[in-house]
Protein backbone atom coordinates (compact mmCIF):
# COMPACT_ATOMS: atom_id res chain seq x y z
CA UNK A 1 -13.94 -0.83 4.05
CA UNK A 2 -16.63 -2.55 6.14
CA UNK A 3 -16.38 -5.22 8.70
CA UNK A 4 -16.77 -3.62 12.25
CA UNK A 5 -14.56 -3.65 15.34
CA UNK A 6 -13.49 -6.94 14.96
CA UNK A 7 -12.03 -5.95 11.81
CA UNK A 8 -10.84 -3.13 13.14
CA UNK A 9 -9.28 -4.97 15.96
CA UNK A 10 -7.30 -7.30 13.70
CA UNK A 11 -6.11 -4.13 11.22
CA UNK A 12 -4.73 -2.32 14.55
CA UNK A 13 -2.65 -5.03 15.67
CA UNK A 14 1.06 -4.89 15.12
CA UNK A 15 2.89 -7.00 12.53
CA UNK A 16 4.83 -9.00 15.00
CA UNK A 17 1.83 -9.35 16.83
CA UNK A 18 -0.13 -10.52 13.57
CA UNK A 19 2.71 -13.35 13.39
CA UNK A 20 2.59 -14.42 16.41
CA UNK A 21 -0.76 -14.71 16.30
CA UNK A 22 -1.25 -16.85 13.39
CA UNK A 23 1.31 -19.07 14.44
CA UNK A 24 -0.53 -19.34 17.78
CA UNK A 25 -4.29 -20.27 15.83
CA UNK A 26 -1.84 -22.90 14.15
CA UNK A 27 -0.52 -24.29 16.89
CA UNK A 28 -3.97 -24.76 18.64
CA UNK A 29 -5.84 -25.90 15.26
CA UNK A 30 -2.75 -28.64 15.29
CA UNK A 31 -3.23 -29.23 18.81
CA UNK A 32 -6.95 -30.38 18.32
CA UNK A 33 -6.08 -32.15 15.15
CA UNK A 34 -3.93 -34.34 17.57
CA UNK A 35 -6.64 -34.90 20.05
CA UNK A 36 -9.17 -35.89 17.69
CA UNK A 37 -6.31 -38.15 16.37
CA UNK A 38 -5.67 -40.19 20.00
CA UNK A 39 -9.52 -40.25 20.29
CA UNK A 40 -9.82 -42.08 17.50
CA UNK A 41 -6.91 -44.42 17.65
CA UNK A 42 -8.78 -45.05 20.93
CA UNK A 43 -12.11 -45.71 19.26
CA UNK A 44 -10.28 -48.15 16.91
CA UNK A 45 -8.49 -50.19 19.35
CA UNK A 46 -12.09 -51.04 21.30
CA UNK A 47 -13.19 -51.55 18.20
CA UNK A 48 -10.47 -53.81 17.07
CA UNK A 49 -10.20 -52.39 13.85
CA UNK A 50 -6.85 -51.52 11.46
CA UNK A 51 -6.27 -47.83 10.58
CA UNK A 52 -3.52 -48.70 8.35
CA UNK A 53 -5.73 -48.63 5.09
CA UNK A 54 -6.74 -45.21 5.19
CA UNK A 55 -3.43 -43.34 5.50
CA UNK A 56 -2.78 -43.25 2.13
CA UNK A 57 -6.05 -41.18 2.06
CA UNK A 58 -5.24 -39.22 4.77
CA UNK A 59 -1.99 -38.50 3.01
CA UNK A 60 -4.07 -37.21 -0.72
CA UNK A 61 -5.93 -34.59 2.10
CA UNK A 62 -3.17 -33.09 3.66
CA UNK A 63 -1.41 -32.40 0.71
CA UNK A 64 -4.46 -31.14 -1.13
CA UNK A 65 -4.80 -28.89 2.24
CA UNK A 66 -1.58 -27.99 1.95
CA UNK A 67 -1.47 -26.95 -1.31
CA UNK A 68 -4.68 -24.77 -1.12
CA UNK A 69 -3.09 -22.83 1.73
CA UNK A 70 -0.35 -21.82 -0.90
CA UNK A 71 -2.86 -21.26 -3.22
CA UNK A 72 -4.28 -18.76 -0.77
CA UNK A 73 -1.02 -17.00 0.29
CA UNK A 74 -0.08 -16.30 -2.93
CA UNK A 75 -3.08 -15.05 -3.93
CA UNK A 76 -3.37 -12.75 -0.53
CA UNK A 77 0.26 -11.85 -1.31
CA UNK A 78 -0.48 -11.08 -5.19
CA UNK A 79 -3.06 -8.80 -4.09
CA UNK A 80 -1.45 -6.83 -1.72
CA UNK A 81 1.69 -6.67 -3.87
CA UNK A 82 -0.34 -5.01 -6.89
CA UNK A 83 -1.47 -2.42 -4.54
CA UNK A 84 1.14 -1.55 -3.23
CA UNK A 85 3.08 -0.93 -6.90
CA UNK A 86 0.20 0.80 -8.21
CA UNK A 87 0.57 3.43 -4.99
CA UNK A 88 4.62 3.18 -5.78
CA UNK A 89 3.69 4.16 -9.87
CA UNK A 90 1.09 7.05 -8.69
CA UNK A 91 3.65 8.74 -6.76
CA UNK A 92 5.89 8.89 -10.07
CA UNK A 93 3.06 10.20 -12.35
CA UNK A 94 2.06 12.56 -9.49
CA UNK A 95 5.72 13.90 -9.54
CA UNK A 96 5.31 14.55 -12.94
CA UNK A 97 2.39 16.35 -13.42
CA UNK A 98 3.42 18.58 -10.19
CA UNK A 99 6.68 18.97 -12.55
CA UNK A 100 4.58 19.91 -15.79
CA UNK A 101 2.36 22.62 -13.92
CA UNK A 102 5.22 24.14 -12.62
CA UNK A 103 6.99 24.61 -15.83
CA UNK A 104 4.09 25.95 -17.49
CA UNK A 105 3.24 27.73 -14.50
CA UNK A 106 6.23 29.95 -15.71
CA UNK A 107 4.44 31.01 -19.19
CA UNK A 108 1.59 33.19 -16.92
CA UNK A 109 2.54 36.61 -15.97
CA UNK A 110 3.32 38.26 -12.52
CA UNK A 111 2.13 38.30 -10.19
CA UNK A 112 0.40 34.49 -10.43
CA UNK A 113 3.71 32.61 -11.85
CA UNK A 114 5.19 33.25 -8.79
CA UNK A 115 2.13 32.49 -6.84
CA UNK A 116 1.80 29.18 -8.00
CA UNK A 117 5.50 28.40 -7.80
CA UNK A 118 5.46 28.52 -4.31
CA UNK A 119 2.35 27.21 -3.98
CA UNK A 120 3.52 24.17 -5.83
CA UNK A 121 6.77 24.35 -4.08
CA UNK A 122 4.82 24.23 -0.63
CA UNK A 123 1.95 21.43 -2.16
CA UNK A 124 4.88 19.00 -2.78
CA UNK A 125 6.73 19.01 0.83
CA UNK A 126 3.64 18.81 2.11
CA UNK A 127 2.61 15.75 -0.05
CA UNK A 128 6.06 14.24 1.54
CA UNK A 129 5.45 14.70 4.69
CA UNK A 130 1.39 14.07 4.56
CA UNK A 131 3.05 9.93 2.47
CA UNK A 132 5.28 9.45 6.02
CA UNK A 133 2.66 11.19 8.48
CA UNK A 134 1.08 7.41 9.21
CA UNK A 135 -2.16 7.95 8.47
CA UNK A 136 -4.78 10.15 6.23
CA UNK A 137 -5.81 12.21 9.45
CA UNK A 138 -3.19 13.75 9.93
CA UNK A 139 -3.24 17.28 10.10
CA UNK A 140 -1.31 17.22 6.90
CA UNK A 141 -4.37 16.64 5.36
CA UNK A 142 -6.01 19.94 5.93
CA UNK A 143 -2.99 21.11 4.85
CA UNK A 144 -3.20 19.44 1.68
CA UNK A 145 -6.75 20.34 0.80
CA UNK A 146 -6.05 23.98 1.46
CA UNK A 147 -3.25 24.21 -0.26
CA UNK A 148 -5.43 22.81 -3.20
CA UNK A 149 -8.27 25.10 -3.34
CA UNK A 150 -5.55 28.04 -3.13
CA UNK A 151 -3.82 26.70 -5.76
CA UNK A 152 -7.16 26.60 -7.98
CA UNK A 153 -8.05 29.66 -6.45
CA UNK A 154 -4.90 31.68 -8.60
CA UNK A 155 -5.41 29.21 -11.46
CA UNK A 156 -8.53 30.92 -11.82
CA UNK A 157 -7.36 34.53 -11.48
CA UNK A 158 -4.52 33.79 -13.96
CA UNK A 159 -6.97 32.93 -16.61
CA UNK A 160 -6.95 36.26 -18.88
CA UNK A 161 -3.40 36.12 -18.79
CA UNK A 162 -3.56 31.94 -19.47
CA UNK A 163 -5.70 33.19 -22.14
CA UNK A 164 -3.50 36.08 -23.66
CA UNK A 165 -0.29 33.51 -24.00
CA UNK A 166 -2.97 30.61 -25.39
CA UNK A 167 -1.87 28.56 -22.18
CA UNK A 168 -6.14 28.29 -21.49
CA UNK A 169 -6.68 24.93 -22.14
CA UNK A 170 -3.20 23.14 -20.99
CA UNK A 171 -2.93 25.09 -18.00
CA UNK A 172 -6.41 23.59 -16.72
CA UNK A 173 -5.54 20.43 -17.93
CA UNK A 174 -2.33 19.58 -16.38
CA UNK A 175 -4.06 21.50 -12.40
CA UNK A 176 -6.74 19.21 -12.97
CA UNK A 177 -4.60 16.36 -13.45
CA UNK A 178 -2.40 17.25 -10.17
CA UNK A 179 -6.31 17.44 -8.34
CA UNK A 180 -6.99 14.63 -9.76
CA UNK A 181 -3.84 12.40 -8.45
CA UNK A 182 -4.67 13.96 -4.64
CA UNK A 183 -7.86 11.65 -4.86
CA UNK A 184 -6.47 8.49 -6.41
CA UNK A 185 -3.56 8.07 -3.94
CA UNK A 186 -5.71 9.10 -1.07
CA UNK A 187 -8.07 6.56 -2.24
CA UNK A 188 -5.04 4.21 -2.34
CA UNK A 189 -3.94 4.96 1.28
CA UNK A 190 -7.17 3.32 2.47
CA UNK A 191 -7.55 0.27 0.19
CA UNK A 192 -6.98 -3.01 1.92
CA UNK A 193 -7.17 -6.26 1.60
CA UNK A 194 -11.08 -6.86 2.15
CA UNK A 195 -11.49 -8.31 5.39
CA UNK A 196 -13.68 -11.18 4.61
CA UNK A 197 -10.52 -12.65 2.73
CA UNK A 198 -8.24 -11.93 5.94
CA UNK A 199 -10.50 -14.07 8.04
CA UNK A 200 -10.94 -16.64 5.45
CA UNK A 201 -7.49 -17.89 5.40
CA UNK A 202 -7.49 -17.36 8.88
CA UNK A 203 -9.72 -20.22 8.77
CA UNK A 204 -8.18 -22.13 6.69
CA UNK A 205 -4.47 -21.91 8.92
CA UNK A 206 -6.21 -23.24 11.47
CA UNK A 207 -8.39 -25.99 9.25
CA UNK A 208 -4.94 -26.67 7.97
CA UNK A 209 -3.25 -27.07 10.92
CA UNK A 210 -5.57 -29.34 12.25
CA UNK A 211 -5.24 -31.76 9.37
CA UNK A 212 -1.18 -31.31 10.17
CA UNK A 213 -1.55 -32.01 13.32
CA UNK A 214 -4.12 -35.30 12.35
CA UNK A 215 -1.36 -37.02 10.27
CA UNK A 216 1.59 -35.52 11.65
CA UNK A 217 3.49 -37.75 14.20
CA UNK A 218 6.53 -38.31 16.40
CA UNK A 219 9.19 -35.74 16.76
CA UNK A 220 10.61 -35.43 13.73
CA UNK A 221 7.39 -34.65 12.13
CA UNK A 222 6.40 -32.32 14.84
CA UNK A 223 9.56 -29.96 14.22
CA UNK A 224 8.53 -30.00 10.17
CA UNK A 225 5.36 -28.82 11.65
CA UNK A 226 6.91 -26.00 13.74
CA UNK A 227 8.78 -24.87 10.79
CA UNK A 228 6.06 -24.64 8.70
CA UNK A 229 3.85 -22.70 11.40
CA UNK A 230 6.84 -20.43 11.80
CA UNK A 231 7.26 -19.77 7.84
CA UNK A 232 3.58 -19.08 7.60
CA UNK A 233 3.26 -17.06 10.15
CA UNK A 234 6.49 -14.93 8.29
CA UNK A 235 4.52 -14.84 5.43
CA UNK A 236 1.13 -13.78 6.79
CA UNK A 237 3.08 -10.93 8.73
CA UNK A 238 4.45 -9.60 5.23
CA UNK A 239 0.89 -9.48 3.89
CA UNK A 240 -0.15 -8.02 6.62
CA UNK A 241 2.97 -5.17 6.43
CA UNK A 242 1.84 -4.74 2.86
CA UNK A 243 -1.49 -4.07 3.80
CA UNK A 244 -1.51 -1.10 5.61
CA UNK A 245 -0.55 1.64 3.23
CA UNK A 246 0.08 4.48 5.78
CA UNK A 247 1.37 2.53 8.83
CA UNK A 248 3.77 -0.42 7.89
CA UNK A 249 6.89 -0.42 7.24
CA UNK A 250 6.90 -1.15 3.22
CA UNK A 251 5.58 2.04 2.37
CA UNK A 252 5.90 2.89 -1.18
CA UNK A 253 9.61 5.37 -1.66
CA UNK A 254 9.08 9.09 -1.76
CA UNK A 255 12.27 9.27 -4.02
CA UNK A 256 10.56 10.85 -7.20
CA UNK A 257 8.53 12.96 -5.29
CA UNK A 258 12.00 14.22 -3.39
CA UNK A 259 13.71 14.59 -6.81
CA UNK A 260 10.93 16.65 -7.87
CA UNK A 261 10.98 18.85 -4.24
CA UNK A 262 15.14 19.56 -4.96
CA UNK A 263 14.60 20.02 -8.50
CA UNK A 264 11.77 23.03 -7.76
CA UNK A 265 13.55 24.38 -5.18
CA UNK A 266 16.42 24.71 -7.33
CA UNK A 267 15.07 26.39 -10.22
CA UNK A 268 13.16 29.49 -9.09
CA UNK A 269 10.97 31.93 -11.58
CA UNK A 270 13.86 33.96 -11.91
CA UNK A 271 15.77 31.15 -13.77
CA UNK A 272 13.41 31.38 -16.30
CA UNK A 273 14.25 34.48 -17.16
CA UNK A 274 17.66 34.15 -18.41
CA UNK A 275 17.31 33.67 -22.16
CA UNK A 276 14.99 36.39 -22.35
CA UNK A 277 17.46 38.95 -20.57
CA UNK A 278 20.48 37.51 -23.04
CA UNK A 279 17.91 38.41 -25.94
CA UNK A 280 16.84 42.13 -25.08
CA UNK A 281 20.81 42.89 -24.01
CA UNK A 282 21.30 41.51 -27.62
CA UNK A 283 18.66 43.65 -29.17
CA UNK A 284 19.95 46.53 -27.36
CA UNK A 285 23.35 46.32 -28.57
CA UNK A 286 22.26 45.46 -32.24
């Protein structure tokens, strides 16, 4: 994502800071909508003129203003939301296919079925830890690419015994699909919210405000006014949350990808084994 170091400014501050800060560009856009208000109650009485004849006007604009500013969260917020289950979904799919090249991981012969059991045993803790590391340079990542190539590495050597059990094409298949799920949720770690949308409703908080603080008067309507700062502000700093993949706090669950860690670690090669020893002790006694 482009946009600089302003943009890169505004991604690195904190959530609560990201609140407090839009409720502070609120406060001041509602601050100059009341000065431009006084000036021109001002500029009416010299003029000797009634004001009372546009307010239902005023009235159509700050509820149209209104109205596009929810238009705008919940389109920032529908964005960020389908991001963030599309990186929750990837980590069950990428469970799986870790899952399906294991099992058939266990149809190769020595000494590469155990190879890439441990391999894959080793990929997925480190897949875990590189999802809660906090960011995609960690040194997790090295890790992770290593891991990879070694893991294609003994796919390759196993292929004349892939080839013997007709495992060939399904073996390459389901390692290519487990390479192929390393790139889309590291892609997924680094999508945002483009930043030319974060500064446009920026604008329009404060545009807002300003209108709010226009028509808004006495102090009745100046605590509505608070309140709604304050609840926008909440909502910005959930966006915001949601928009930072590897460092807020709603980061998609690791729970499959756990599941899938116990579940390996649980069933070594040698599990495997078992029907075929029950069937040679019964061909031996037969």
């Amino acid at each position: 994502m482009q946009g600089g170091s302003l943009s890169d400014w505004l991604f690195s501050l904190s959530v609560p800071a990201t609140a407090v800060g839009t409720i502070l560009v609120m406060l001041t856009g509602a601050g100059i909508g009341r000065l431009v208000r006084r000036a021109q109650m001002r500029k009416a009485q010299r003029e000797e003129k009634e004001s009372e004849p546009s307010v239902a006007q005023e009235g159509y604009l700050l509820a149209g203003a209104l109205g596009l500013l929810g238009l705008l969260l919940a389109f920032s917020f529908g964005m960020v939301l389908n991001r963030y289950e599309a990186r929750r979904e990837l980590v069950t799919t990428e469970a799986n296919a870790i899952g399906t090249a294991y099992l058939r991981s266990q149809l190769l012969d020595e000494p590469y079925r155990t190879r890439l059991s441990k391999l894959l045993i080793a990929y997925t803790e480190n897949r875990i830890n590189l999802a809660s590391s906090g960011g995609t340079d960690s040194p997790y990542v090295a890790t992770n690419d290593h891991m990879l190539t070694e893991i294609w590495a003994t796919v390759k050597a196993s292929r004349e015994s892939a080839l013997a059990h007709g495992l060939t094409t399904a073996l390459l298949m389901t390692f290519n699909e487990v390479i192929d799920l390393d790139t889309e949720r590291k892609v997924a770690w680094e999508l945002r919210v483009p930043v030319e949308v974060i500064f446009l409703l920026l604008a329009y908080l404060a545009v807002t405000a300003a209108v709010v603080g226009h028509q808004v008067d006495g102090p009745r309507g100046r605590r509505a006014a608070f309140l709604l700062f304050g609840m926008v502000g909440l909502s910005v700093a959930v966006i915001t949350d949601l928009n930072r993949p590897m460092t807020g706090h709603s980061r998609e669950s690791q729970k499959a990808m756990l599941m899938l860690l116990a579940s390996l670690k649980a069933q070594p090669p040698q599990v495997f084994d078992q029907v075929d020893s029950s069937s040679s002790v019964a061909g031996r006694q037969q």
